[in-house]
Protein backbone atom coordinates (compact mmCIF):
# COMPACT_ATOMS: atom_id res chain seq x y z
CA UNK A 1 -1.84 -28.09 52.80
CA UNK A 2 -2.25 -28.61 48.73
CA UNK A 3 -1.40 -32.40 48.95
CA UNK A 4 -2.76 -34.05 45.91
CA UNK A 5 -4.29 -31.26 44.04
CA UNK A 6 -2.30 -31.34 40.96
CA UNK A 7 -3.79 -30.95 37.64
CA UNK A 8 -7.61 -29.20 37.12
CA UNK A 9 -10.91 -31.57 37.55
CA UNK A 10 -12.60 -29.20 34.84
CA UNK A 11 -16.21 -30.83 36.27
CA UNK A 12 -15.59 -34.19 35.38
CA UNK A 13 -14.95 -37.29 37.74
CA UNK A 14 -11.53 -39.09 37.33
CA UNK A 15 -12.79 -41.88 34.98
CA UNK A 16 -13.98 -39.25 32.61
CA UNK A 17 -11.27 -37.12 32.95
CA UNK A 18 -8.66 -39.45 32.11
CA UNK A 19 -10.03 -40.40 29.33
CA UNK A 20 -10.94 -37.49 27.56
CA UNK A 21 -7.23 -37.08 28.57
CA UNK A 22 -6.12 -40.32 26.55
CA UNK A 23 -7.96 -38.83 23.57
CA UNK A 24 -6.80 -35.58 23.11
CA UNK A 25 -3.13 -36.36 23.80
CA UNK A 26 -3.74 -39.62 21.18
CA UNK A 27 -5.00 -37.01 18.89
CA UNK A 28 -2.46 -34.12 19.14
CA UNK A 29 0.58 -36.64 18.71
CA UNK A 30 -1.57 -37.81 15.68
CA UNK A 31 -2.54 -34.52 13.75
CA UNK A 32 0.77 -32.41 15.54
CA UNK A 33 -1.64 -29.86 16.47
CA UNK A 34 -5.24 -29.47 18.11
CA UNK A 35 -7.66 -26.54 19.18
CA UNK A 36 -9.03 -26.67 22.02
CA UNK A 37 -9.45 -24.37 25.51
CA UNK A 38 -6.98 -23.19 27.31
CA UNK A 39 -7.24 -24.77 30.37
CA UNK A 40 -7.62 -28.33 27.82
CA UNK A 41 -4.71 -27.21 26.45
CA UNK A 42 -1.97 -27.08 29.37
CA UNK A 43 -3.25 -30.23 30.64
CA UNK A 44 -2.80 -32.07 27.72
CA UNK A 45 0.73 -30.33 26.56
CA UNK A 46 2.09 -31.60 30.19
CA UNK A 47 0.87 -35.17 29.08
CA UNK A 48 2.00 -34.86 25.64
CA UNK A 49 5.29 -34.55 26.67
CA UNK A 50 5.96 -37.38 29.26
CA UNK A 51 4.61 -39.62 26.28
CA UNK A 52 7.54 -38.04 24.58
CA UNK A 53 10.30 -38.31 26.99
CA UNK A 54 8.76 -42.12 27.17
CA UNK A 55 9.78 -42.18 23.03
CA UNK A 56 13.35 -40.86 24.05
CA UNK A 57 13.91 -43.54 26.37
CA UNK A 58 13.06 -46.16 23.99
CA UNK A 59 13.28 -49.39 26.12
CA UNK A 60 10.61 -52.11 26.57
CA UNK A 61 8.98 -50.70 30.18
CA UNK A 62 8.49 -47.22 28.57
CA UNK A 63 6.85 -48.93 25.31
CA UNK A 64 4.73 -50.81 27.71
CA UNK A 65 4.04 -47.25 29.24
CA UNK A 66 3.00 -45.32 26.02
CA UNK A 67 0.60 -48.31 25.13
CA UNK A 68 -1.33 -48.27 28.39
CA UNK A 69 -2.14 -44.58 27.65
CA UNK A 70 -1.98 -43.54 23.88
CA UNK A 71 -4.82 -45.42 22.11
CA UNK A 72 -3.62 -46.26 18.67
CA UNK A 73 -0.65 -48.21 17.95
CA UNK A 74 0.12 -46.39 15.14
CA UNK A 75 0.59 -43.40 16.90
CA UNK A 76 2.76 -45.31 19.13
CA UNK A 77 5.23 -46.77 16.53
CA UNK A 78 5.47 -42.82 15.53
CA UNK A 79 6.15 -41.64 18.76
CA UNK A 80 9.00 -44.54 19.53
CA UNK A 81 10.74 -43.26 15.53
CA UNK A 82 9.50 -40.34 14.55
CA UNK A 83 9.51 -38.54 17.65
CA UNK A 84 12.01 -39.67 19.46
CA UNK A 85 14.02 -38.78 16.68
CA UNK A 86 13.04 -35.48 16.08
CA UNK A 87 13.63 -34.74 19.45
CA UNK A 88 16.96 -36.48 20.86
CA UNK A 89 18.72 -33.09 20.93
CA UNK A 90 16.07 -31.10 22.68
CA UNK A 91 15.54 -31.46 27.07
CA UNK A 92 11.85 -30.66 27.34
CA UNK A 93 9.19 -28.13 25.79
CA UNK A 94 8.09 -30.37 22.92
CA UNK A 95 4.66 -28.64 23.18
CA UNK A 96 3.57 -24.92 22.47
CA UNK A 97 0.20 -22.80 23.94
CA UNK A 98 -0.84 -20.33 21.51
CA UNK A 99 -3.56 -18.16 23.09
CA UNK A 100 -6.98 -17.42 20.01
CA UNK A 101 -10.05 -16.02 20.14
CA UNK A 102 -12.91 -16.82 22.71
CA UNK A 103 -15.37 -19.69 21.41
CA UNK A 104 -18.93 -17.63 20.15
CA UNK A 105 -21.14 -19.86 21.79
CA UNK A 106 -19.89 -19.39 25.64
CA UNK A 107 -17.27 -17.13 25.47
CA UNK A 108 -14.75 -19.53 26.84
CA UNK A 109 -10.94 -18.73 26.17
CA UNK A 110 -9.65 -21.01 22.99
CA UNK A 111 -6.01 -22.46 22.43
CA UNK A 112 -3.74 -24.03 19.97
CA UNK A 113 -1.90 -26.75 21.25
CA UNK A 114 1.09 -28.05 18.82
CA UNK A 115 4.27 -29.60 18.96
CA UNK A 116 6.99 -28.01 18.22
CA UNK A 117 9.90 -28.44 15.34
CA UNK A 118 6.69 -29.38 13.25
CA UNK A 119 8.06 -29.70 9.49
CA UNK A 120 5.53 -27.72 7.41
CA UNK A 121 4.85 -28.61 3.78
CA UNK A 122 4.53 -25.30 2.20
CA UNK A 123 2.73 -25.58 -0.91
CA UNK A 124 4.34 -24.75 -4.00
CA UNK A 125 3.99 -21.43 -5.95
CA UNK A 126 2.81 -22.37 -9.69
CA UNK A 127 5.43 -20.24 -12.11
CA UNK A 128 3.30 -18.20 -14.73
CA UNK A 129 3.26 -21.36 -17.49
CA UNK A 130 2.03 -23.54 -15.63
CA UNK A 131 -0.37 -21.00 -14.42
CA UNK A 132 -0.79 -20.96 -18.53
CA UNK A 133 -1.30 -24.38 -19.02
CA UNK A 134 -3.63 -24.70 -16.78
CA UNK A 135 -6.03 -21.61 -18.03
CA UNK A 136 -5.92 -23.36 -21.66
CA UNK A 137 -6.83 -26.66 -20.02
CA UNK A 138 -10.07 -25.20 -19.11
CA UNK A 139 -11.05 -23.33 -22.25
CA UNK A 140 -10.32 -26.80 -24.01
CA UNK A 141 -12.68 -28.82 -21.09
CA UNK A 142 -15.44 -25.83 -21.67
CA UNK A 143 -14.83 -26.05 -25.97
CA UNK A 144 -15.65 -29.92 -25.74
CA UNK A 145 -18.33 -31.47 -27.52
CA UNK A 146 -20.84 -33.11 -25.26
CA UNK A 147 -20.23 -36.98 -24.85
CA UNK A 148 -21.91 -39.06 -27.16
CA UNK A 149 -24.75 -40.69 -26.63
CA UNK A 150 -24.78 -44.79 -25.77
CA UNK A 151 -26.02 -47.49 -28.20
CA UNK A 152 -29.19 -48.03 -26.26
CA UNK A 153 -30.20 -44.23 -25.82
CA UNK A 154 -29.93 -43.74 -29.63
CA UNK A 155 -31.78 -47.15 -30.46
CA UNK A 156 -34.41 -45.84 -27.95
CA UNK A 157 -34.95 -42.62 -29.81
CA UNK A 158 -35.02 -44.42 -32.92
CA UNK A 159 -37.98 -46.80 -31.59
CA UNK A 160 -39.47 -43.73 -30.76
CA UNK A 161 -38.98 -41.86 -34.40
CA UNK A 162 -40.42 -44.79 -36.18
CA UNK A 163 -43.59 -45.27 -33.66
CA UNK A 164 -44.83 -41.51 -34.79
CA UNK A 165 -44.19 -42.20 -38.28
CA UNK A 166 -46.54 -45.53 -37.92
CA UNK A 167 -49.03 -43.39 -35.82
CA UNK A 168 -48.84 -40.90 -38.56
CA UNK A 169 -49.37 -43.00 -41.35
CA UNK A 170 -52.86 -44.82 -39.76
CA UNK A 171 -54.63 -41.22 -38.92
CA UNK A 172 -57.16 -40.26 -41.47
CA UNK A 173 -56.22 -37.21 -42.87
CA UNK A 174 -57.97 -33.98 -42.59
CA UNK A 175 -59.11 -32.26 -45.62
CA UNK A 176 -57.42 -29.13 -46.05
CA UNK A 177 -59.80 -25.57 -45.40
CA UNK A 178 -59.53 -25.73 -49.19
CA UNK A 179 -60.87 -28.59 -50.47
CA UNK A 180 -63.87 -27.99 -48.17
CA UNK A 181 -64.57 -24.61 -49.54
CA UNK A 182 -64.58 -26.35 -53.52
CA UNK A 183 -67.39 -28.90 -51.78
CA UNK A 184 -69.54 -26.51 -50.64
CA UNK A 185 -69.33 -24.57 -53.76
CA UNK A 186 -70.28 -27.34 -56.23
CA UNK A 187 -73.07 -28.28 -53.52
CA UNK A 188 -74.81 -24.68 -54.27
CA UNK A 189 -73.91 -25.14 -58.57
CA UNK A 190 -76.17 -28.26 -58.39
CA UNK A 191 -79.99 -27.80 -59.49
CA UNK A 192 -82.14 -28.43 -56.58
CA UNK A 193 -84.69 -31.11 -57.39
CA UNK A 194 -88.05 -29.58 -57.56
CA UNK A 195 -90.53 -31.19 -55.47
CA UNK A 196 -93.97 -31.95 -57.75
CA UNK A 197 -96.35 -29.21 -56.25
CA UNK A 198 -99.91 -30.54 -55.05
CA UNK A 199 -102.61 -30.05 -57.21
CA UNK A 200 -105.01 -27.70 -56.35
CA UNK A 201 -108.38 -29.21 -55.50
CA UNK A 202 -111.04 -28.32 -57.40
């Protein structure tokens, strides 16, 4: 007889299990939807929605309920309003299985697990001005002058100008190739002095 074999151990004792459980559930009424695998994924879309029906009911006990389980109280307030609202006219099936690829690392069958009803925010389609506006708002960021520079940065380079200058001034100069080519010339136009030759003994 299958007494007491609801729900799948998935290799984990019940501590574990439970509160991976709390998690996932905490997480999907959070975000509205969650990947995860499939077997993951029915578990947690059966516990999803008795924290629901808890919502629906409203009173103090199932508040009590939702809070021993679901792990942020933020999520909590949103599934006693937002939820429960959402959801007064419908009698079960708050959650959807959507079947996706296997993982690449094991091979092991993926799922998306969402609620249903979920309002989606569709983003809204620029029209071709502001399409416009925004192409000439980046010609005139790219056309921009670089910023200028800060007080200290030019003072620094100013320090820096005036330093050479000084070094400049206290180098000895070099005498141009010229000027050494008119020395060497007026070296050779001078007379050599003429040494006084030895007499010649006798």
């Amino acid at each position: 007889m299958r007494h007491g074999k609801a729900g799948k151990k998935l290799g984990r004792t019940p501590s574990h299990r439970k509160a991976m459980f709390r998690n996932m559930v905490t997480s999907l009424l959070k975000h509205e939807r969650i990947v995860t695998t499939e077997v993951k994924a029915k578990e947690i879309g059966r516990l999803t929605e008795k924290m629901i029906t808890l919502g629906k009911r409203g009173d103090l006990h199932a508040r009590r309920q939702a809070v021993a389980f679901i792990r942020s109280n933020e999520v909590v307030k949103r599934l006693f309003s937002e939820y429960a609202q959402r959801y007064a006219s419908r009698e079960g099936g708050y959650t959807r299985v959507l079947k996706l690829e296997p993982r690449a690392g094991d091979n092991a069958p993926m799922a998306l697990v969402e609620l249903v009803d979920r309002p989606i925010s569709e983003p809204k389609a620029q029209s071709s001005k502001g399409k416009d506006k925004a192409k000439e708002k980046d010609k005139a960021k790219k056309e921009e002058k670089p910023k200028k520079e800060t007080k200290a940065k030019t003072e620094d380079k100013e320090k820096k100008a005036e330093e050479k200058e000084k070094k400049k001034e206290t180098k000895p100069k070099k005498k141009a190739p010229e000027t050494k080519a008119a020395e060497k010339a007026e070296a050779k136009a001078k007379p050599k002095k003429k040494t006084p030759e030895k007499k010649k003994e006798e």
